[in-house]
N, C-alpha and C. Protein backbone atom coordinates (compact mmCIF):
# COMPACT_ATOMS: atom_id res chain seq x y z
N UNK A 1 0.86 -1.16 0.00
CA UNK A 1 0.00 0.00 0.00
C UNK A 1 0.90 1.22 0.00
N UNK A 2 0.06 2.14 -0.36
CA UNK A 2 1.09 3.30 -0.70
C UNK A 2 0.67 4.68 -0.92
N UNK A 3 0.79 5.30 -0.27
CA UNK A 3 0.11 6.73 0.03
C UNK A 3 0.81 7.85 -0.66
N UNK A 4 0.25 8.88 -1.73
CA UNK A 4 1.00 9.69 -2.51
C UNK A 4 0.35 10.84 -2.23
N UNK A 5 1.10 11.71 -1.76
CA UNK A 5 0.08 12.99 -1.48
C UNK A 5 0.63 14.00 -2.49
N UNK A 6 0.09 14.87 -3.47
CA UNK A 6 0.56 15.88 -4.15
C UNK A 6 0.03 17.59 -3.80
N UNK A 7 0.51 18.02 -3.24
CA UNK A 7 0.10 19.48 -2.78
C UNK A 7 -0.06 20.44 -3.58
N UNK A 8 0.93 20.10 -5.06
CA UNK A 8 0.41 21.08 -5.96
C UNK A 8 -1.28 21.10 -6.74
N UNK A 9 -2.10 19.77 -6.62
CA UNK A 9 -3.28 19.91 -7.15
C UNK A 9 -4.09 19.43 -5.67
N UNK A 10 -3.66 18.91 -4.39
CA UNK A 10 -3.91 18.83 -3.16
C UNK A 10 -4.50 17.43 -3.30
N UNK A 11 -4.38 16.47 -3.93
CA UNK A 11 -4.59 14.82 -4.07
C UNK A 11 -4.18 14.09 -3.29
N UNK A 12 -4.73 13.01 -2.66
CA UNK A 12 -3.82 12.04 -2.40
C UNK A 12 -4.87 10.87 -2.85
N UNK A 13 -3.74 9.64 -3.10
CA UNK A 13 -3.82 9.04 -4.06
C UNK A 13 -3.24 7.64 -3.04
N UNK A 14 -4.48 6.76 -2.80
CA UNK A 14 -3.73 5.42 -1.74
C UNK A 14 -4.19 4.54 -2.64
N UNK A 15 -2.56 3.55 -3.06
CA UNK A 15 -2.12 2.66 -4.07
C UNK A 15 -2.67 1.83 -3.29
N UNK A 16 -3.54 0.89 -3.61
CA UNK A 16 -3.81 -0.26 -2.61
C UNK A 16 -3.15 -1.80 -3.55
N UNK A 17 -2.93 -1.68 -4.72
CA UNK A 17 -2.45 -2.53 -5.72
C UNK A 17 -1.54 -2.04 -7.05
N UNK A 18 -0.41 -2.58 -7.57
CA UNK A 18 0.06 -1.72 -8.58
C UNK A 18 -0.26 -2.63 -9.61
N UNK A 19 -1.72 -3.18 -9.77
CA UNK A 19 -1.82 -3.44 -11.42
C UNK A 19 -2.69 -2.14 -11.52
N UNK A 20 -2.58 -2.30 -12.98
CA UNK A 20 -3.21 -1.46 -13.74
C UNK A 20 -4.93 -1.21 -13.44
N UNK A 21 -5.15 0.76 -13.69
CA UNK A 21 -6.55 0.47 -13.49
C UNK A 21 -7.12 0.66 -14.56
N UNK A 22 -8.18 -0.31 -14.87
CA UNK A 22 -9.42 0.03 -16.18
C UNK A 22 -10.34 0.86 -15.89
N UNK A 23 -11.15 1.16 -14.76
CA UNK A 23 -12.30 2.06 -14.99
C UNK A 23 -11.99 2.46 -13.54
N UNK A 24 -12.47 3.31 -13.47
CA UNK A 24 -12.96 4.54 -12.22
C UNK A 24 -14.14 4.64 -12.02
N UNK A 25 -15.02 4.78 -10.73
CA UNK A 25 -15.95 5.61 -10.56
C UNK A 25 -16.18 6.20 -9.45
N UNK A 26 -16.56 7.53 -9.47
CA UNK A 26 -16.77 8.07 -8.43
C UNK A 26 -17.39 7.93 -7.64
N UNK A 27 -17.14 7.74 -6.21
CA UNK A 27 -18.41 7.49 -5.04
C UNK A 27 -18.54 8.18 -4.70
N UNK A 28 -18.31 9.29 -4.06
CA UNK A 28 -19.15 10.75 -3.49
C UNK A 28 -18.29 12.24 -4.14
N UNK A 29 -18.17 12.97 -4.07
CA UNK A 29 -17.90 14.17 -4.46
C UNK A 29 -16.53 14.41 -4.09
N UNK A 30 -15.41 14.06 -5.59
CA UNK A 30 -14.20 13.95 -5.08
C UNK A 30 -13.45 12.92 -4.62
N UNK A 31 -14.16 11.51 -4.62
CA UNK A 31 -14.05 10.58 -4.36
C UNK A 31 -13.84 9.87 -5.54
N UNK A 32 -12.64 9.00 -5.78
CA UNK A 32 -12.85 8.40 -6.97
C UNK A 32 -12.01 6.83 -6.71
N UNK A 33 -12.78 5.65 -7.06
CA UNK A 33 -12.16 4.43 -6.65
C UNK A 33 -11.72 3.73 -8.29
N UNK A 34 -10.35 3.57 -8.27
CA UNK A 34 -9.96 2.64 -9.59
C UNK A 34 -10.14 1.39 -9.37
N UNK A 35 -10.72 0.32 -10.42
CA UNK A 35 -10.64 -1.45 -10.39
C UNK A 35 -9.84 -1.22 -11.35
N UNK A 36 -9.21 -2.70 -11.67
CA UNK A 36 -8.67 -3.53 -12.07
C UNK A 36 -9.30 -4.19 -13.19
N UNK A 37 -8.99 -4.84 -14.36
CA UNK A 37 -9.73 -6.16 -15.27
C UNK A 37 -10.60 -7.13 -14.43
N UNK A 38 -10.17 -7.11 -13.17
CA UNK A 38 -11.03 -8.34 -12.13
C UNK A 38 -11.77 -7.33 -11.31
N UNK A 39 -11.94 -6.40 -11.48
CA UNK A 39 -13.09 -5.48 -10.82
C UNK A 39 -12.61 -5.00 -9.34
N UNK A 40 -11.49 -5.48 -9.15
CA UNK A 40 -10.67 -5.21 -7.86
C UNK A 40 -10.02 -4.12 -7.50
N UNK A 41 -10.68 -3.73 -6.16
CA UNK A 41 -10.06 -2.34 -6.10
C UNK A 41 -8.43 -1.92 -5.91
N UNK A 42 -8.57 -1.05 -6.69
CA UNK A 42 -6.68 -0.76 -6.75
C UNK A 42 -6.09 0.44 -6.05
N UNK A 43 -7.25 1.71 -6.23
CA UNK A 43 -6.97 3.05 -5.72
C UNK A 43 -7.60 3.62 -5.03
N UNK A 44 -7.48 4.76 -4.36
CA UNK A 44 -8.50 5.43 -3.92
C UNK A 44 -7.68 6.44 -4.39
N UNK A 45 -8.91 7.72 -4.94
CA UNK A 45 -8.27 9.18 -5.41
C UNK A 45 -8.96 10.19 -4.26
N UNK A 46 -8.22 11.01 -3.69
CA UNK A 46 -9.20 12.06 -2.85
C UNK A 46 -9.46 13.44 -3.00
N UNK A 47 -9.87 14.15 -4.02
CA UNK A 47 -9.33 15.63 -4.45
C UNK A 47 -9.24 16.29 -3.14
N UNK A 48 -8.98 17.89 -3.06
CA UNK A 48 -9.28 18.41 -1.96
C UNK A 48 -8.70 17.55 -1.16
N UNK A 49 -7.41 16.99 -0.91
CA UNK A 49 -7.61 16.05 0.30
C UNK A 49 -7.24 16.97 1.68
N UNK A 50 -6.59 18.02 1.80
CA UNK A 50 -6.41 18.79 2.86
C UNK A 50 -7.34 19.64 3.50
N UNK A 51 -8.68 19.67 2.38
CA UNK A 51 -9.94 20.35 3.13
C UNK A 51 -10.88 19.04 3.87
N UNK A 52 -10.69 18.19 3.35
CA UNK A 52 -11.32 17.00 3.96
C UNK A 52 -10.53 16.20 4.98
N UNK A 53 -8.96 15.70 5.02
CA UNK A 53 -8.79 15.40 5.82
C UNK A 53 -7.71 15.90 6.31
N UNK A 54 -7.09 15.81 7.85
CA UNK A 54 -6.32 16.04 8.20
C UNK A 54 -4.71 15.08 8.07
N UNK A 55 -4.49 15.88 7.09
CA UNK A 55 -3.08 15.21 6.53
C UNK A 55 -1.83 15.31 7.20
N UNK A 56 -2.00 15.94 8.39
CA UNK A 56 -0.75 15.62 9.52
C UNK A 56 -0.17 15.04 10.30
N UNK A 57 -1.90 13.80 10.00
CA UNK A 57 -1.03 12.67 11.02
C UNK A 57 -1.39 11.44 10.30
N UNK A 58 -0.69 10.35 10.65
CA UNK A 58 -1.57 8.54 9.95
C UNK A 58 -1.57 7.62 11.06
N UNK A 59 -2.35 7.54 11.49
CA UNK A 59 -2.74 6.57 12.54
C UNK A 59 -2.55 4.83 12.20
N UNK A 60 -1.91 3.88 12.58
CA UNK A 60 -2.37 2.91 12.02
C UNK A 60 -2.23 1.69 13.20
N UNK A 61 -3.37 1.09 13.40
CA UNK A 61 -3.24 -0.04 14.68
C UNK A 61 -3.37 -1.16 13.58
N UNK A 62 -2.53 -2.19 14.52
CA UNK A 62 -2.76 -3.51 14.19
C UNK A 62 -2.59 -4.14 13.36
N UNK A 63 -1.57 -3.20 12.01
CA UNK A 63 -1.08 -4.20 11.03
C UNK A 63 -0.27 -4.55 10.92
N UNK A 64 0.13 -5.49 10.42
CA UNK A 64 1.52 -6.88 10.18
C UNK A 64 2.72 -5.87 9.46
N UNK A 65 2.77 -4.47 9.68
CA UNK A 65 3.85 -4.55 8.83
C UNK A 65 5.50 -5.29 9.16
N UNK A 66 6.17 -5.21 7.68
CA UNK A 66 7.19 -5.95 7.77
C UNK A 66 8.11 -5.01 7.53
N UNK A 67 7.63 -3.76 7.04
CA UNK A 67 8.70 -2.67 6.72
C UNK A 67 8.00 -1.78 6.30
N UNK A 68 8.46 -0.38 6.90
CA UNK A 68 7.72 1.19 6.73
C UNK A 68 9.07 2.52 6.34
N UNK A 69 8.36 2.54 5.30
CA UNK A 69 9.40 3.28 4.35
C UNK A 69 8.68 4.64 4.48
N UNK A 70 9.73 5.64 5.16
CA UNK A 70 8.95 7.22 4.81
C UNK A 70 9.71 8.39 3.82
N UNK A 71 9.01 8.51 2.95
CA UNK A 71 9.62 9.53 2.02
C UNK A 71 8.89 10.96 1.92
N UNK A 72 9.53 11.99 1.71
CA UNK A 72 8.97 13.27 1.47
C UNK A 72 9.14 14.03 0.63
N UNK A 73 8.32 14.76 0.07
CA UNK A 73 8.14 15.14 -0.96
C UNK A 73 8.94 16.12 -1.12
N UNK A 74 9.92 16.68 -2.13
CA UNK A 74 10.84 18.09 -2.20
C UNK A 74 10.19 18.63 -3.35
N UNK A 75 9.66 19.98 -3.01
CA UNK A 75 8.90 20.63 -4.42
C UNK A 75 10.32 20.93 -5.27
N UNK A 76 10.41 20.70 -6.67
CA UNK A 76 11.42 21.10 -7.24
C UNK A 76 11.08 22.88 -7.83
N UNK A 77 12.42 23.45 -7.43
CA UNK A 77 12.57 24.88 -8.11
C UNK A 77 12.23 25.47 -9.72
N UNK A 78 11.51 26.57 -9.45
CA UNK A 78 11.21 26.86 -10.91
C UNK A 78 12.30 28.02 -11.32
């Protein structure tokens, strides 16, 4: 799984699978879920994600991880 946040259009974008997605549809306003050829969910898209959620923290109980990789984003210079 894999969490991409972009601040220049304010998205974030949680990879739940890296095959490919065929169709999208939106579930509520700003909400957009990608499947797969097997109808399996792959993404979640969140526009607005900083008016909706609070992107300063990630809470997470109780999962198996085996390794937690943190990277941050460097806006590149114009």
């Amino acid at each position: 799984m894999f969490f991409k946040y972009d601040p220049d259009t304010d998205m974030l974008y949680i990879e739940l699978s890296n095959a490919a997605s065929v169709e999208s549809e939106e579930v509520a306003p700003g909400v957009v879920l990608d499947f797969d050829e097997q109808n399996r969910l792959v993404g979640i898209e969140i526009e607005d994600a900083s008016k909706l959620l609070d992107l300063s923290k990630l809470e997470i109980s109780a999962l198996p991880f085996a390794e937690i990789i943190f990277t941050k984003h460097i806006p590149e210079k114009v």
